[in-house]
C-alpha atoms as a PDB file:
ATOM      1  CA  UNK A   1       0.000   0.000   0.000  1.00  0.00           C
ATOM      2  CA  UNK A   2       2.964   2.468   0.606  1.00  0.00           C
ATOM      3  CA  UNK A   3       5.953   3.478  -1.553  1.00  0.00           C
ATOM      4  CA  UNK A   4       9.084   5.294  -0.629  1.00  0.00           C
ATOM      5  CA  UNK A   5       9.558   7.267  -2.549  1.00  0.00           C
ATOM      6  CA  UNK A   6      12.056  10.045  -0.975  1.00  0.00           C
ATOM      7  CA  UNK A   7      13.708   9.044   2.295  1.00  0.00           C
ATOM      8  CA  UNK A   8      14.330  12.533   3.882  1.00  0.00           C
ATOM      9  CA  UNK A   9      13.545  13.297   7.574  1.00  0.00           C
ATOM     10  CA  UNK A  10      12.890  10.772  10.281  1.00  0.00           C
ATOM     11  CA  UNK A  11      10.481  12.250  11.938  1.00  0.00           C
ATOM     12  CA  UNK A  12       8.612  13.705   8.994  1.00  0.00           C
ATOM     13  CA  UNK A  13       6.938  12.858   6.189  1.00  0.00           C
ATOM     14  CA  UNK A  14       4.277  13.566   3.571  1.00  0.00           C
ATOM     15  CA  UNK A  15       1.990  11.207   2.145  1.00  0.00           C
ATOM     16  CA  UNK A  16       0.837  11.740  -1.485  1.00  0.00           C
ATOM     17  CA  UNK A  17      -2.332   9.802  -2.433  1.00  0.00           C
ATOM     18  CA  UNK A  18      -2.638  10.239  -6.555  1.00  0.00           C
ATOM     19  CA  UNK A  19      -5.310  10.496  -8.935  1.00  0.00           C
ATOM     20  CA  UNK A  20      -7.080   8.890 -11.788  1.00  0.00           C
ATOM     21  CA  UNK A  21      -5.111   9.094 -14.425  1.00  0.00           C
ATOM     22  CA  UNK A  22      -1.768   9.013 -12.368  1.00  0.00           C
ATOM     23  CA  UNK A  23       0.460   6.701 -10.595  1.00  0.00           C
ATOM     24  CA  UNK A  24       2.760   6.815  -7.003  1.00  0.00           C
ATOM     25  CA  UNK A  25       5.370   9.088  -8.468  1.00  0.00           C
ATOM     26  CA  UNK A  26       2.611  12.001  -9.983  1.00  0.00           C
ATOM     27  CA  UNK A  27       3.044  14.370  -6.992  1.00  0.00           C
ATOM     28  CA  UNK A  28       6.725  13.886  -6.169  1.00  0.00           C
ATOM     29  CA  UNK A  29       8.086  16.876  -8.075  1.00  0.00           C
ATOM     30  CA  UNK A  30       5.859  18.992  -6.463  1.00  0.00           C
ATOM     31  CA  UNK A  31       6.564  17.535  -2.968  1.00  0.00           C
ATOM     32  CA  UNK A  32      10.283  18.126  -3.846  1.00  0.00           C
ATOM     33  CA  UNK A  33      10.034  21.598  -4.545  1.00  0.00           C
ATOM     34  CA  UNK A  34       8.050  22.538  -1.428  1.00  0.00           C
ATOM     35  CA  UNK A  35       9.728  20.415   1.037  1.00  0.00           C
ATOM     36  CA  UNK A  36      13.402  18.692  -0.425  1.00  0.00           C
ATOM     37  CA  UNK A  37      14.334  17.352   3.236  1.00  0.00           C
ATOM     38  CA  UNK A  38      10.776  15.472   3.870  1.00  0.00           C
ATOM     39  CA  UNK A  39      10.243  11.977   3.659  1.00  0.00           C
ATOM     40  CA  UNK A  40       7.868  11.059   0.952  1.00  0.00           C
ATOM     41  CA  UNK A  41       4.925   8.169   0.750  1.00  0.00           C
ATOM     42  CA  UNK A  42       3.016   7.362  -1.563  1.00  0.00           C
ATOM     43  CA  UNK A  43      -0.042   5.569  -1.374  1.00  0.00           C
ATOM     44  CA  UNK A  44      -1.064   2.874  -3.615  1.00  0.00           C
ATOM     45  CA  UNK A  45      -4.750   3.909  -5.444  1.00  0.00           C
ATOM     46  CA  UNK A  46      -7.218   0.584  -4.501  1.00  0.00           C
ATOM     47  CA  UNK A  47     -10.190   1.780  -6.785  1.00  0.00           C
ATOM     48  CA  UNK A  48     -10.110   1.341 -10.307  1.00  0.00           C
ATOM     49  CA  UNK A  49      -7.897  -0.352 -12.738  1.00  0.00           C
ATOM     50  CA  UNK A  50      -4.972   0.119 -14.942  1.00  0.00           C
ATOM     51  CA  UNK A  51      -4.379   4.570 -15.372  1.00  0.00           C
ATOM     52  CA  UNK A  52      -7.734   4.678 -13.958  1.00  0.00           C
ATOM     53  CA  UNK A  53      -7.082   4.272 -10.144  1.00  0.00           C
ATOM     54  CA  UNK A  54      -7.603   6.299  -7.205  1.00  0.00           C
ATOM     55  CA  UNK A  55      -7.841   5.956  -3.511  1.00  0.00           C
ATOM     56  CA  UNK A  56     -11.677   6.526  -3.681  1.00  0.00           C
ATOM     57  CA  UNK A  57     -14.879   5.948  -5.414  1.00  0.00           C
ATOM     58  CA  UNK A  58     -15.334   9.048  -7.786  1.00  0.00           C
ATOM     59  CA  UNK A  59     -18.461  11.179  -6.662  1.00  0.00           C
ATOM     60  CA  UNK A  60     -21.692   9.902  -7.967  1.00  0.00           C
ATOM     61  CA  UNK A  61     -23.841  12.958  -8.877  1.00  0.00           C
ATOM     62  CA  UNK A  62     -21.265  15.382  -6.977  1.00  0.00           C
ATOM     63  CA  UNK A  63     -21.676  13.335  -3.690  1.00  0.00           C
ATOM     64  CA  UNK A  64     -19.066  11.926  -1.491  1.00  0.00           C
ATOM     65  CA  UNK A  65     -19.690   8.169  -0.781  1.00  0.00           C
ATOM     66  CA  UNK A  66     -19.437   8.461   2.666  1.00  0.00           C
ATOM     67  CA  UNK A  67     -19.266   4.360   3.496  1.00  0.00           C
ATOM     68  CA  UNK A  68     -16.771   4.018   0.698  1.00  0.00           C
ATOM     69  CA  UNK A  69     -14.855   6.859   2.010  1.00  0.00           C
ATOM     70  CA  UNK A  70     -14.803   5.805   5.814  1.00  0.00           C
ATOM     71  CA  UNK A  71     -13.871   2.120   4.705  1.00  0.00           C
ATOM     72  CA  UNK A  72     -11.113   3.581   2.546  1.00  0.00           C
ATOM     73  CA  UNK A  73      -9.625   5.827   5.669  1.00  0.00           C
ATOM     74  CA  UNK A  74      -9.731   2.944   8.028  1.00  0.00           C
ATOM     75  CA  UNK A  75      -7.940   0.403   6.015  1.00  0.00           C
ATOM     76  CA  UNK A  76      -5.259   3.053   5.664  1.00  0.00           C
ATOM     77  CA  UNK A  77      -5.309   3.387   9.168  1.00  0.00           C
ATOM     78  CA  UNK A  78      -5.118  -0.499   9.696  1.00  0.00           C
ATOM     79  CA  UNK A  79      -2.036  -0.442   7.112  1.00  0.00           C
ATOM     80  CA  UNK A  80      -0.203   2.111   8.769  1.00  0.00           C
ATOM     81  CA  UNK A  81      -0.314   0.455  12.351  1.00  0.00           C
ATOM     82  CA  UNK A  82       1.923  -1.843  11.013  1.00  0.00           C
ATOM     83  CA  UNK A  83       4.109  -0.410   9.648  1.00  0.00           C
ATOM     84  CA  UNK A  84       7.076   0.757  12.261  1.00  0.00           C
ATOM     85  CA  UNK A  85       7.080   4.243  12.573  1.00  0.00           C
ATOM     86  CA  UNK A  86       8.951   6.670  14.619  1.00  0.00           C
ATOM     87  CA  UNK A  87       7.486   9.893  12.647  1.00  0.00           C
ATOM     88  CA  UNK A  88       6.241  12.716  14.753  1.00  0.00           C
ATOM     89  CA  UNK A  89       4.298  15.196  12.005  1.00  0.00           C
ATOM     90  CA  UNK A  90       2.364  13.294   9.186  1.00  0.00           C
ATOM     91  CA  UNK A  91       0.925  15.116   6.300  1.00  0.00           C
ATOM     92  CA  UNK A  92      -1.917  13.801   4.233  1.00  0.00           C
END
């Protein structure tokens, strides 16, 4: 579900969730630019398939799935506790 995709600070790091159309690297420039010391994760889209993933359900009449969303948010959550963290300030 995560990629590594700069390894800058250890107790900071950004966490770049992508669009349709994009992949995990789409936002790293950006993120370089604005922070070059951070440490940088991306997250792996689970909706969709092939260049048409994203991390959630598109809007359906310019509604937020909330469900979808919630579900989505927790099993990033449920990822993350395992992974073996020390950072102090995450940014989504």
């Amino acid at each position: 579900m995560f990629t590594l995709l700069h390894d800058g600070s250890k107790d900071e790091a950004y966490f770049l969730f992508h669009g349709t159309g994009g992949n995990d690297f789409q936002l790293l420039r950006v993120m370089e630019e604005l922070n070059p010391n951070a440490t940088i994760i991306g997250v792996k889209a689970t909706e969709g398939v092939g260049s048409n993933r994203r991390y959630f359900s598109p809007l359906i009449n310019g509604q937020l799935d909330r469900k979808d969303f919630e579900s989505n948010i927790n099993g990033f959550m449920e990822e993350w506790k395992k992974e073996d963290s020390h950072l102090r300030k995450m940014y989504f």
